[in-house]
Protein backbone atom coordinates (compact mmCIF):
# COMPACT_ATOMS: atom_id res chain seq x y z
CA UNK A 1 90.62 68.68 70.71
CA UNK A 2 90.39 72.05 72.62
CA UNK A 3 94.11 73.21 73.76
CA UNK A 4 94.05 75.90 76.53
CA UNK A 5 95.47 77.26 79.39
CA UNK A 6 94.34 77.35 83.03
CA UNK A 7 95.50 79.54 85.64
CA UNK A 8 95.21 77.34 88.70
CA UNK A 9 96.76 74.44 86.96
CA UNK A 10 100.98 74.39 86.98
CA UNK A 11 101.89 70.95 84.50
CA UNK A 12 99.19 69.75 81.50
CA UNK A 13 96.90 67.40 81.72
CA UNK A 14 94.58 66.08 79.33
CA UNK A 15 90.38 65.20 80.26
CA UNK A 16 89.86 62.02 78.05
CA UNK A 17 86.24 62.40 77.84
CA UNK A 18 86.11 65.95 76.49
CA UNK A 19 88.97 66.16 74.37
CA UNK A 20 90.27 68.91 76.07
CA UNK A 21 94.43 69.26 77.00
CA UNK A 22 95.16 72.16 79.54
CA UNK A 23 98.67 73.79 79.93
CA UNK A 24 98.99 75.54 83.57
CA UNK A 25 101.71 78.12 84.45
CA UNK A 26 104.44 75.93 84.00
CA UNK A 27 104.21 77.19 80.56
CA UNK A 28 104.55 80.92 81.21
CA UNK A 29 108.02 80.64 81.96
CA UNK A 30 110.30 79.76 78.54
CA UNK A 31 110.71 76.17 78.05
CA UNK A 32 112.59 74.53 75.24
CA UNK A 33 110.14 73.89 72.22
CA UNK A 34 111.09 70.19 72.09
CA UNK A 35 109.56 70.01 75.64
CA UNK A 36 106.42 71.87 74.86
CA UNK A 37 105.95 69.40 71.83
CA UNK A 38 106.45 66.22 73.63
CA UNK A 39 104.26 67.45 76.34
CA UNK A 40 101.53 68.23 73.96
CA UNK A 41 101.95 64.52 71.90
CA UNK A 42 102.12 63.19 75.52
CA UNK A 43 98.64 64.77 76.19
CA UNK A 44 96.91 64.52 72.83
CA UNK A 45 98.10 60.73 72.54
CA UNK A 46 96.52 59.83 75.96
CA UNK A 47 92.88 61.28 74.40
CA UNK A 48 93.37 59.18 71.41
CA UNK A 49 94.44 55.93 72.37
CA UNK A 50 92.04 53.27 72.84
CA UNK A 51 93.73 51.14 75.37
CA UNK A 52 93.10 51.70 79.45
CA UNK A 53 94.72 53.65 80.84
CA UNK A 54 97.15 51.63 82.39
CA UNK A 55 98.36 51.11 79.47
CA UNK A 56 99.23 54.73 78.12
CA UNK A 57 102.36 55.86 79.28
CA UNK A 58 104.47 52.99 77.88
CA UNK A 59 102.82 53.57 74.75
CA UNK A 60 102.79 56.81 74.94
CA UNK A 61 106.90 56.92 75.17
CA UNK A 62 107.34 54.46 72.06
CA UNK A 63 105.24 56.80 69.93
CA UNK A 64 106.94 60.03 70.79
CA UNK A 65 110.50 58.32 70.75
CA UNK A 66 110.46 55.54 67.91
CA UNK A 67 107.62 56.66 66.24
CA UNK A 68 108.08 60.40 66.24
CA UNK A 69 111.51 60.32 66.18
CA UNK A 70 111.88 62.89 69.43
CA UNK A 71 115.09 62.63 70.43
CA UNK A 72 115.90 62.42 74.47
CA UNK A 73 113.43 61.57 77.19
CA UNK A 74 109.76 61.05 75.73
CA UNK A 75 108.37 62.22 78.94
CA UNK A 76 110.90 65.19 80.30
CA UNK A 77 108.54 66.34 83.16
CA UNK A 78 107.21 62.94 83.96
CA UNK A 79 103.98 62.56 85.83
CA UNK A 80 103.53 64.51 88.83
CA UNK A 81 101.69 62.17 91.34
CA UNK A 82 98.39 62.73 88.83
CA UNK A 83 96.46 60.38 87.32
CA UNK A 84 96.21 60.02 83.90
C-alpha cells in the first residue's frame, strides 16, 4: 500500500485497485492522532476487504471499534458524499 498526500484532495480516500490511500489538506491542519489512525484503518481496511463494496463501511466500523478497540466514533469524519 502506497500512503501519500495530494494537494487537490481535502478528506482521504483510498483507490482499491492500486493500493494506494491519499490524505488531502484536511491533514495539514492538526488533528487528534486517534482521528488520523481511524482514518487511515478506515482507508487501508476498504483495500483489503474482500466483500463489495456495499458492504465495507459496516464492517469497516466493527473492526476499528470491537476489533481494534478505538474508542469513540469508528468513522469521525464520515463519508463526504464520495464513493467508496
Amino acid at each position: 500500500t502506497i500512503i501519500y498526500y495530494d494537494a487537490s484532495s481535502y478528506g482521504a480516500s483510498a483507490n482499491i485497485k492500486d493500493y494506494y490511500i491519499w490524505f488531502g489538506e484536511f491533514f495539514t491542519k492538526p488533528q487528534p492522532e486517534l482521528v488520523l489512525e481511524k482514518v487511515l484503518w478506515h482507508e487501508f481496511l476498504h483495500i483489503v476487504l474482500d466483500l463489495p463494496k456495499s458492504m465495507h463501511h459496516g464492517h469497516i466500523n466493527r473492526i476499528i471499534k470491537q476489533g481494534l478497540k478505538l474508542n469513540g466514533d469508528p468513522n469521525p469524519l464520515g463519508t463526504v458524499g464520495l464513493e467508496c
